[in-house]
C-alpha atoms as a PDB file:
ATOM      1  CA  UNK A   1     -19.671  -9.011  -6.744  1.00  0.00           C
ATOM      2  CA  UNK A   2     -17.692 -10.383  -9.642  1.00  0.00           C
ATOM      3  CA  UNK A   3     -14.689  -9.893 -11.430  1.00  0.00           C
ATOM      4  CA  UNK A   4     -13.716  -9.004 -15.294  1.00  0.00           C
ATOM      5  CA  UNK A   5     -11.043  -9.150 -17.367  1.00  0.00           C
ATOM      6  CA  UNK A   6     -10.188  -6.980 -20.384  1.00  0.00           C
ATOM      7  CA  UNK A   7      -6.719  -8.786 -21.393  1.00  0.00           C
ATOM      8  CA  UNK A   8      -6.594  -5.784 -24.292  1.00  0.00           C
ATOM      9  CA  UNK A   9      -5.087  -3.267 -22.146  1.00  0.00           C
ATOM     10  CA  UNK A  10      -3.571  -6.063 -19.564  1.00  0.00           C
ATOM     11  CA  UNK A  11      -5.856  -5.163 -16.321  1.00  0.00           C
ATOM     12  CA  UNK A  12      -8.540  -6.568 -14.009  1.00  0.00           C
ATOM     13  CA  UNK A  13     -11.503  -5.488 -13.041  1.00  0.00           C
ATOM     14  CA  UNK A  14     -14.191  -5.602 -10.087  1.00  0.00           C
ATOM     15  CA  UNK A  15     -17.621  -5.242 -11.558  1.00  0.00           C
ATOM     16  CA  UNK A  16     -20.915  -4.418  -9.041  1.00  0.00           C
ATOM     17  CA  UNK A  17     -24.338  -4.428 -10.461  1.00  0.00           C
ATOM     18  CA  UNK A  18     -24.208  -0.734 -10.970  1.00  0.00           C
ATOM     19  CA  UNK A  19     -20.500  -0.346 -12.116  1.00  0.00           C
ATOM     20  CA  UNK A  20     -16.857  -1.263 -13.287  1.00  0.00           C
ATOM     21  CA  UNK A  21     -14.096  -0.795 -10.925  1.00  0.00           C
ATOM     22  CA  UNK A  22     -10.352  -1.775 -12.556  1.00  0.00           C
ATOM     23  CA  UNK A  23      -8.759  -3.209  -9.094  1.00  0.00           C
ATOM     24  CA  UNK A  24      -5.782  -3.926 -10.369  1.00  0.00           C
ATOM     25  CA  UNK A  25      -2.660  -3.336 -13.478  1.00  0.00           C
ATOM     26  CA  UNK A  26      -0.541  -6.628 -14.117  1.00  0.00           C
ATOM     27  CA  UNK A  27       1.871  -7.992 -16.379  1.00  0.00           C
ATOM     28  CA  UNK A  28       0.931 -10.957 -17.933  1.00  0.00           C
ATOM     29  CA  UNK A  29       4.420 -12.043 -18.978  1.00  0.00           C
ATOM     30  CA  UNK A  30       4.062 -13.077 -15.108  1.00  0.00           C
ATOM     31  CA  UNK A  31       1.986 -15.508 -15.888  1.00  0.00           C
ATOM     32  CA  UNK A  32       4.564 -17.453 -17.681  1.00  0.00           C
ATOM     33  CA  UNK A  33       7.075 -16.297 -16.077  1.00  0.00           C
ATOM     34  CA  UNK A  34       6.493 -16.474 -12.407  1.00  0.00           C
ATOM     35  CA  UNK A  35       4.050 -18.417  -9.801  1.00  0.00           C
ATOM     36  CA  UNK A  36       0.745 -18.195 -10.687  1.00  0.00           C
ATOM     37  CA  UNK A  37      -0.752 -18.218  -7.248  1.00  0.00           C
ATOM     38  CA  UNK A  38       2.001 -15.122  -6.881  1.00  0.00           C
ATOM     39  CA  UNK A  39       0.183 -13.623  -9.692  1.00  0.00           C
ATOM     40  CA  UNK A  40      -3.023 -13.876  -8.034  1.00  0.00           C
ATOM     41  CA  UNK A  41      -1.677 -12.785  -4.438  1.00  0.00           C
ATOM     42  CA  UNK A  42       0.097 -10.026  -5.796  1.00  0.00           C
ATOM     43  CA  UNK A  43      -2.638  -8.630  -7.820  1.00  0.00           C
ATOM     44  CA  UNK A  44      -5.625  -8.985  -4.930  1.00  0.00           C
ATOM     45  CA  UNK A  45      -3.299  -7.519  -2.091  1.00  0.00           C
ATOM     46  CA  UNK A  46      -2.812  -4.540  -4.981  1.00  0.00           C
ATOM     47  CA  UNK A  47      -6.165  -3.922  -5.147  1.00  0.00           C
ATOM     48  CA  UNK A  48      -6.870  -3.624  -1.737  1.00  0.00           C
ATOM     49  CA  UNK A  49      -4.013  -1.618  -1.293  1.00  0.00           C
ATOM     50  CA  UNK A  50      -5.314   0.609  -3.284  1.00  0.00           C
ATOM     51  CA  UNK A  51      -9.171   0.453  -2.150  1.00  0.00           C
ATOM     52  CA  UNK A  52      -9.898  -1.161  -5.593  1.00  0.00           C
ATOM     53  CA  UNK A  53     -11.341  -3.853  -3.394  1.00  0.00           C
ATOM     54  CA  UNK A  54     -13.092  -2.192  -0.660  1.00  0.00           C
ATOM     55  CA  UNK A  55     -13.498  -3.468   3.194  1.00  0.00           C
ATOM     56  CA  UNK A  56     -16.313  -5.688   4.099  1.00  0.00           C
ATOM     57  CA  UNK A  57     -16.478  -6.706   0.316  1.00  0.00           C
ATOM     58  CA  UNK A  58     -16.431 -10.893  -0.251  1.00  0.00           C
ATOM     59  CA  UNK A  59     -14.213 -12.471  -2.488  1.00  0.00           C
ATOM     60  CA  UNK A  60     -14.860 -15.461  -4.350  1.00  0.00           C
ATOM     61  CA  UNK A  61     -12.281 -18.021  -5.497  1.00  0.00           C
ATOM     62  CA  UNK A  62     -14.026 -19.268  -8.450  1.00  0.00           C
ATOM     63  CA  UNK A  63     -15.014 -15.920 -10.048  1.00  0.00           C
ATOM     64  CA  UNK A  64     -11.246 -14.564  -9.406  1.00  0.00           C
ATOM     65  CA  UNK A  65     -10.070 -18.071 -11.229  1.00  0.00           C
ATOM     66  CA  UNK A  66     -12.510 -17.823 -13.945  1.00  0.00           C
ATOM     67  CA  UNK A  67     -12.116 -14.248 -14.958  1.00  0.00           C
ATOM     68  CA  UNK A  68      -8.073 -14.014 -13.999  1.00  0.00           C
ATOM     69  CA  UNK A  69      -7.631 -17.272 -16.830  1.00  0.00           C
ATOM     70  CA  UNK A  70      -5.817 -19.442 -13.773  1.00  0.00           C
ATOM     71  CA  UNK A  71      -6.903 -22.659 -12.475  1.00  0.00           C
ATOM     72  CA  UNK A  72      -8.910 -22.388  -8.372  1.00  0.00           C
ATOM     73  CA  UNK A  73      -5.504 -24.274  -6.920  1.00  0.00           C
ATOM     74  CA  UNK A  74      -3.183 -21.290  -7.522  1.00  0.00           C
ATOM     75  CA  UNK A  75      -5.791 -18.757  -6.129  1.00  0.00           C
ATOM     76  CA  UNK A  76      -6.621 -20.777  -3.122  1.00  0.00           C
ATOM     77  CA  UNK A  77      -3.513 -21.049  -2.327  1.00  0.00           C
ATOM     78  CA  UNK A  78      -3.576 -16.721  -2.670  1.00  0.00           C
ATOM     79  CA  UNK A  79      -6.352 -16.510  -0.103  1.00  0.00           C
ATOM     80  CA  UNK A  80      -5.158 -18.244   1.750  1.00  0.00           C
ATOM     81  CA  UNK A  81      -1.861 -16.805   2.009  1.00  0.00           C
ATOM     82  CA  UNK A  82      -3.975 -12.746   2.319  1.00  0.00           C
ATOM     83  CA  UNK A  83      -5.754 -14.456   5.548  1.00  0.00           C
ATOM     84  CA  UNK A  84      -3.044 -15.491   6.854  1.00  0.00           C
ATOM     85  CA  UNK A  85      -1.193 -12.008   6.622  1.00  0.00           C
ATOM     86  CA  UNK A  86      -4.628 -10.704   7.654  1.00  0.00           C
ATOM     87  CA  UNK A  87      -6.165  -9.784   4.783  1.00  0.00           C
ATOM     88  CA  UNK A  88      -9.122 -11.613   4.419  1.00  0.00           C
ATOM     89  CA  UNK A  89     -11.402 -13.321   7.053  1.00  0.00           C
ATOM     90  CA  UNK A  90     -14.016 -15.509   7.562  1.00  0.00           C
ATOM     91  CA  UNK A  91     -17.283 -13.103   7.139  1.00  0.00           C
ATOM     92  CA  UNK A  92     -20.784 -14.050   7.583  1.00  0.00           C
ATOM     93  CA  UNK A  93     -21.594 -17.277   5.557  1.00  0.00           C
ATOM     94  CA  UNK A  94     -18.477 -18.650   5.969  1.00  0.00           C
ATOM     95  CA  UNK A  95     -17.201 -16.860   3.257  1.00  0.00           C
ATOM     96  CA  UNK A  96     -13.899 -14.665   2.471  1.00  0.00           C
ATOM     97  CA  UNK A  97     -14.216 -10.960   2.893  1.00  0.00           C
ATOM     98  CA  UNK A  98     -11.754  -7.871   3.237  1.00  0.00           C
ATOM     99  CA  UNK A  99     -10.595  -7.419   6.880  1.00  0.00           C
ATOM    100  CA  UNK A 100     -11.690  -4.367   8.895  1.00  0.00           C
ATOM    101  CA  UNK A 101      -9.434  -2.378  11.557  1.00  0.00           C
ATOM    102  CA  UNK A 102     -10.764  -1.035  14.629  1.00  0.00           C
ATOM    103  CA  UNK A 103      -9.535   2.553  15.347  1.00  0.00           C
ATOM    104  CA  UNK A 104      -7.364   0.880  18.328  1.00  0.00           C
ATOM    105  CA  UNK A 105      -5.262  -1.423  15.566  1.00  0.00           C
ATOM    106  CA  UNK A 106      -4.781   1.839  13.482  1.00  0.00           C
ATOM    107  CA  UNK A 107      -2.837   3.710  16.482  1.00  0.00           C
ATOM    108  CA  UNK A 108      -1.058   0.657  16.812  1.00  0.00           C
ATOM    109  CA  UNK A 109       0.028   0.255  13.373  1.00  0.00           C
ATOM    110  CA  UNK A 110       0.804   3.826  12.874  1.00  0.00           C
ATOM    111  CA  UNK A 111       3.104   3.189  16.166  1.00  0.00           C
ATOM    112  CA  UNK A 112       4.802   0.125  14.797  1.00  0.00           C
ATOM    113  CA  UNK A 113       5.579   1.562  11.476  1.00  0.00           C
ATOM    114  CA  UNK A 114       6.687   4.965  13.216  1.00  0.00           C
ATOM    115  CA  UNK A 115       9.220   2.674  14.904  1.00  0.00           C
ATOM    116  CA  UNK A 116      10.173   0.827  11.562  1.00  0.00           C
ATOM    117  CA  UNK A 117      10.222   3.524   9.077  1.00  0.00           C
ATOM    118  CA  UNK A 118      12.427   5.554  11.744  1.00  0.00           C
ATOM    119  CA  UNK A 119      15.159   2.755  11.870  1.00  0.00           C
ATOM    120  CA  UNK A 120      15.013   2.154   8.388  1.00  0.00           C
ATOM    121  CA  UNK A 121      16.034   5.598   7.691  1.00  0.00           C
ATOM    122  CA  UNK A 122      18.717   5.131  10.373  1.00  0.00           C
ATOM    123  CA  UNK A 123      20.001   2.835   8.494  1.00  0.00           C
ATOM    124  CA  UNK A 124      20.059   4.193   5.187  1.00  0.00           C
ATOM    125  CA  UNK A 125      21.885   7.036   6.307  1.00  0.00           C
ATOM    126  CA  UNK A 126      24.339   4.580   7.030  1.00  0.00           C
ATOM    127  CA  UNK A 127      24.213   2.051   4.410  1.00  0.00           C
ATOM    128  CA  UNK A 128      22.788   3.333   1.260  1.00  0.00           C
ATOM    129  CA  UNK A 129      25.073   3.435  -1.537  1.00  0.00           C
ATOM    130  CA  UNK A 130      25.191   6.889  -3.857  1.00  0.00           C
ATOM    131  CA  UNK A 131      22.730   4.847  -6.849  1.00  0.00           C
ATOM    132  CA  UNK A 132      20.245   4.528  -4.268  1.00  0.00           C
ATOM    133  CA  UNK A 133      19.870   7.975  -2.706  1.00  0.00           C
ATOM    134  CA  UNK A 134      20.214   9.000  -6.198  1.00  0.00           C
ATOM    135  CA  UNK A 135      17.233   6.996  -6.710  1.00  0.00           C
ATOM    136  CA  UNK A 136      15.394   8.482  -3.917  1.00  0.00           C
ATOM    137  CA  UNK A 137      16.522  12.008  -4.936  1.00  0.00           C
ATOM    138  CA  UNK A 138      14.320  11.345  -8.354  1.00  0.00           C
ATOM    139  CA  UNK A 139      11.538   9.679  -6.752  1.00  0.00           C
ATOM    140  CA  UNK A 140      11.063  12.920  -4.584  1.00  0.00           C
ATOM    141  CA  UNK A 141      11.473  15.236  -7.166  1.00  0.00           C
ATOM    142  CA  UNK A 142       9.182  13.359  -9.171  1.00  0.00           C
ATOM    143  CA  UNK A 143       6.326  13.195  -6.234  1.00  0.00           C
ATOM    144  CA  UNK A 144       6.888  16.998  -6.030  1.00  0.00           C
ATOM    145  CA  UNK A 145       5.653  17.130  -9.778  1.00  0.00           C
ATOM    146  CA  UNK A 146       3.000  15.279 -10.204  1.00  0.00           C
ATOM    147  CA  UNK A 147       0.050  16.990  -9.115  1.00  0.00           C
ATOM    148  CA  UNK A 148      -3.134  15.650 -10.629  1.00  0.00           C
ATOM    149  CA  UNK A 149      -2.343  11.984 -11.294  1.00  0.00           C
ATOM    150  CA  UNK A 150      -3.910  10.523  -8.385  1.00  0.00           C
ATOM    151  CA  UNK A 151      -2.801   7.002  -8.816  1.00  0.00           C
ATOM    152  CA  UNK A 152       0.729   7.881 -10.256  1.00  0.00           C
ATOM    153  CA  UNK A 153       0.961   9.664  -7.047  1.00  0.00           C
ATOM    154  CA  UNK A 154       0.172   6.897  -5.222  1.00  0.00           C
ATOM    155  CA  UNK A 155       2.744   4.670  -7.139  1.00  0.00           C
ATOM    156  CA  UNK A 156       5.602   6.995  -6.713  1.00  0.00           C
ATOM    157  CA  UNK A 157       4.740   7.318  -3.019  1.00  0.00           C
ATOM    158  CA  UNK A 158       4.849   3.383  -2.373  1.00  0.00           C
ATOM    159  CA  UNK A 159       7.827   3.450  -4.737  1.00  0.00           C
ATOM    160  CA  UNK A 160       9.755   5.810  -2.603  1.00  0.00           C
ATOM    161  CA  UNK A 161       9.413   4.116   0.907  1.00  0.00           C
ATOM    162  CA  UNK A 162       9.971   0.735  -1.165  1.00  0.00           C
ATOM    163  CA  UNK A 163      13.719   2.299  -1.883  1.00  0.00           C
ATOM    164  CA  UNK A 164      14.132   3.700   0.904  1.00  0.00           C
ATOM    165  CA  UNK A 165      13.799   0.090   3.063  1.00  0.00           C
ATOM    166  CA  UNK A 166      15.934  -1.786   0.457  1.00  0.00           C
ATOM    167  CA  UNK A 167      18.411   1.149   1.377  1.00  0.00           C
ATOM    168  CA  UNK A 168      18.456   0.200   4.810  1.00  0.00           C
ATOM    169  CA  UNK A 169      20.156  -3.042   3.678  1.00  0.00           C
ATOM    170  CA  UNK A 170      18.650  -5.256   6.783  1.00  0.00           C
ATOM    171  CA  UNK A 171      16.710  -8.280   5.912  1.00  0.00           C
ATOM    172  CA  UNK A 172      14.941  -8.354   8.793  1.00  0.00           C
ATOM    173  CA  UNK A 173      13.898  -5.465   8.939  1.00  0.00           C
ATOM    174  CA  UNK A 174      12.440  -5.901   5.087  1.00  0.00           C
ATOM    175  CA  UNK A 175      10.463  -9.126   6.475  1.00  0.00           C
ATOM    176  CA  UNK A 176       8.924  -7.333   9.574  1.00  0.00           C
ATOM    177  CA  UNK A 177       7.808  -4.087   7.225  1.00  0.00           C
ATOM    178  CA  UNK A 178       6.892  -6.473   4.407  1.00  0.00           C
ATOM    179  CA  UNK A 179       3.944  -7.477   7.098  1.00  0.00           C
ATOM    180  CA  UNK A 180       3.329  -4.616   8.554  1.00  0.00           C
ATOM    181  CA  UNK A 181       2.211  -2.867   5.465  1.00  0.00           C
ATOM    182  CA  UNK A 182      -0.029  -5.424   4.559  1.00  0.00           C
ATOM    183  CA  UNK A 183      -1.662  -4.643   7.422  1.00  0.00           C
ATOM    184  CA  UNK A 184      -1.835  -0.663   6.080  1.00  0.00           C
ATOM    185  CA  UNK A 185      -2.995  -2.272   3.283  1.00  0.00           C
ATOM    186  CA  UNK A 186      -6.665  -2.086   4.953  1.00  0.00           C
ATOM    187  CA  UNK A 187      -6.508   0.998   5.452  1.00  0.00           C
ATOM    188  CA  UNK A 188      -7.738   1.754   1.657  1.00  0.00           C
ATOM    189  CA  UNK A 189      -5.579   4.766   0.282  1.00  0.00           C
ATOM    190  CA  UNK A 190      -2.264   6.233   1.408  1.00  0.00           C
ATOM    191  CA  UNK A 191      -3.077   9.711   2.754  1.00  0.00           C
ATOM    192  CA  UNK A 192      -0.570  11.276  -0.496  1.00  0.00           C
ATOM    193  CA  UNK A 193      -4.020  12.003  -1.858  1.00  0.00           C
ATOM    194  CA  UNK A 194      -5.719  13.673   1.343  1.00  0.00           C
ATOM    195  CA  UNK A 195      -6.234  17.092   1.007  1.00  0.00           C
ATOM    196  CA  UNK A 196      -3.625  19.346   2.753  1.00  0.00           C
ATOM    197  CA  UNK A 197      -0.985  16.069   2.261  1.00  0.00           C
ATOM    198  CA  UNK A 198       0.947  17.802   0.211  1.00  0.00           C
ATOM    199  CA  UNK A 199       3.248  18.978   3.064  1.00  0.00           C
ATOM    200  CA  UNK A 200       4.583  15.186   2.722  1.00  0.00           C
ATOM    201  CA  UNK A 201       7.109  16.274  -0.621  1.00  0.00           C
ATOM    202  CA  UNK A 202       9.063  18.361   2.086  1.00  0.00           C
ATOM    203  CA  UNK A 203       8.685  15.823   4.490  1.00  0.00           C
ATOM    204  CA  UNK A 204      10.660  13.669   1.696  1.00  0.00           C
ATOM    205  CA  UNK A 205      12.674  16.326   0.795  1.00  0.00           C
ATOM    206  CA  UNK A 206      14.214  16.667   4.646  1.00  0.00           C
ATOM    207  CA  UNK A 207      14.191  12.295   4.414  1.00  0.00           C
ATOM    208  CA  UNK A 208      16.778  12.461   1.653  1.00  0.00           C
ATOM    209  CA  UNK A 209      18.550  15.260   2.760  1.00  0.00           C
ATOM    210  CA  UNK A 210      20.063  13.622   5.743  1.00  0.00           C
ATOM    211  CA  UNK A 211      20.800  10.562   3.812  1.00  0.00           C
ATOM    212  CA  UNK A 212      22.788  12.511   1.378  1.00  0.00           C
ATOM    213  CA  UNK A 213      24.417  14.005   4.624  1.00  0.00           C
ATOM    214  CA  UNK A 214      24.803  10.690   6.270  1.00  0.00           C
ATOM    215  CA  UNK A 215      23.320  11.944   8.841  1.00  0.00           C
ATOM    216  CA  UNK A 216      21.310   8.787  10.657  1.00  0.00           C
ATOM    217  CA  UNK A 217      20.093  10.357  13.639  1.00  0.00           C
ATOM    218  CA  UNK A 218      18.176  13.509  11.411  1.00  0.00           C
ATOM    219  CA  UNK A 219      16.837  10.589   9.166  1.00  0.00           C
ATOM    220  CA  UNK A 220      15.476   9.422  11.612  1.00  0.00           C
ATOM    221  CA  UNK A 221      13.643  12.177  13.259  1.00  0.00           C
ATOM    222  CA  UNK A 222      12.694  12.712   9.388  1.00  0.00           C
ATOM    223  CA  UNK A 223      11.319   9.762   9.001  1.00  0.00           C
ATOM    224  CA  UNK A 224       9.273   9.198  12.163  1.00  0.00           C
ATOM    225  CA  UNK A 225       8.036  12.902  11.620  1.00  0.00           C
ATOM    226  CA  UNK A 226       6.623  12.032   8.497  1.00  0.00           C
ATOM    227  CA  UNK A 227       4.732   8.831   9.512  1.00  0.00           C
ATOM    228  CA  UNK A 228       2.833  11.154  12.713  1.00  0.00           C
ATOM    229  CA  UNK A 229       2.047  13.449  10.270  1.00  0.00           C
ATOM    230  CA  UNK A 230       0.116  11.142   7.955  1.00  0.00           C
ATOM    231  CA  UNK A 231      -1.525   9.322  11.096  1.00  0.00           C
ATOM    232  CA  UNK A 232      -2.502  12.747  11.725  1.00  0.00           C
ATOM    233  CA  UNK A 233      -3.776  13.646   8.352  1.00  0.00           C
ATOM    234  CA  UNK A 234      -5.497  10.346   8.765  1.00  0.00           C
ATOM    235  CA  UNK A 235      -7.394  10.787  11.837  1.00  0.00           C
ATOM    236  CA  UNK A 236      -8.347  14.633  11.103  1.00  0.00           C
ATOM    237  CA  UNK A 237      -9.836  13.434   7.570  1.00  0.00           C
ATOM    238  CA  UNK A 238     -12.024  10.995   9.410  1.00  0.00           C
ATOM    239  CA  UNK A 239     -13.153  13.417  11.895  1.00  0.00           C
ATOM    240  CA  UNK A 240     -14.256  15.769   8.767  1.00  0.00           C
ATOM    241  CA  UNK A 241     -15.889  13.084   7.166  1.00  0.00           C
ATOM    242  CA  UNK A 242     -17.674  12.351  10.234  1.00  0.00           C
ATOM    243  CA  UNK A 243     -18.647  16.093  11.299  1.00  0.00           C
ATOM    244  CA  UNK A 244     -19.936  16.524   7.235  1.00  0.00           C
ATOM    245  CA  UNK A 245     -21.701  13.135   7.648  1.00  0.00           C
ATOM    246  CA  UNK A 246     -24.089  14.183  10.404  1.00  0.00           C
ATOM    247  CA  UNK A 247     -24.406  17.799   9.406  1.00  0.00           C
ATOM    248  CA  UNK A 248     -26.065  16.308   5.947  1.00  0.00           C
ATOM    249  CA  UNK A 249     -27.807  14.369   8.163  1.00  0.00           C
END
């Protein structure tokens, strides 16, 4: 594997023997602007968020350094920071790849964030001001328009939760979701794009609704609703892909 650059339209990209993958969209103002090895972290945890950077695939520090224009300090200093949230681990060779979750971890993280997302809600119901829930009012409507873009989908999905934690207006509950989505960050894709996921705009829809209500104990149940349903969707996509995966067989 190695990595590319095309600075003309400002994004990375992952190239294979056989192809170009873009893994990631940056601004390079950030570059002189903000900490490089921030730059680097933020861009590599993107693109495995995304499944840009798939699991099991190796990263190398001198091929991100040489094709991201930064010096190997600053992206050390990245990798090492994305194994220590559990990003990256030691593969074979001694060298860096993409972490892997066993199905067991997945339960447990769906569990966690069901937990989190719930109380976050909770407390947005409370705390949010009117901007905010404004702000989640056009996220959702916008999520319920978009129906093709799969990415922008994507973005407006993350976007959405993003807003809805800073509404909760509890720092440490930011810190603990801040690592626990990392950790979702393995998972590749956010189910938004999952056939039949669809249902999630009026899972948002019911989300906001109590919050305009100030209603904390519906947000709530709103909110933990919605993160079963996509472990669901999850787990019922993987049992497809499975059952088509021996039937081609």
């Amino acid at each position: 594997m190695s990595f590319g650059i095309n600075r003309a339209d400002g994004k990375i990209a992952m190239t294979n023997a056989d192809e170009a993958q873009i893994f990631a969209v940056f601004d390079e103002a950030m570059l002189r602007t903000g900490s490089r090895a921030d730059f680097v972290f933020e861009s590599l945890r993107d693109a495995i968020w995304d499944g840009r950077i798939g699991r099991g695939v190796r990263v190398r520090e001198e091929e991100i350094a040489r094709n991201m224009g930064v010096s190997r300090t600053p992206v050390r200093e990245a990798l090492q920071r994305l194994q220590q949230r559990g990003l990256l681990v030691v593969g074979a060779g001694r060298g860096l790849v993409v972490a892997e979750l066993r199905h067991d971890q997945v339960v447990e993280l769906y569990a966690m964030r069901e937990v989190l997302e719930g109380s976050a809600a909770r407390f947005a119901a409370q705390r949010a001001t009117e901007a905010e829930i404004a702000h989640l009012t056009r996220l959702q409507r916008e999520l319920r328009q978009t129906n093709k873009d799969a990415m922008k989908l994507v973005m407006l999905n993350r976007q959405f939760h993003q807003v809805l934690y800073h509404a909760a207006h509890n720092q440490y509950l930011m810190q603990t979701l801040d690592l626990l989505l990392d950790s979702f960050a393995l998972l590749n894709h956010t189910t938004f794009r999952m056939p039949k996921r669809r249902e999630s705009d009026e899972e948002h829809r019911k989300i906001v609704e109590a919050l305009e209500k100030r209603a904390p104990d519906q947000a709530e149940q709103a909110a933990r609703a919605h993160i079963r349903n996509a472990q669901r969707t999850r787990f019922d996509h993987a049992a497809t892909a499975v059952k088509r995966h021996f039937a081609q067989s």
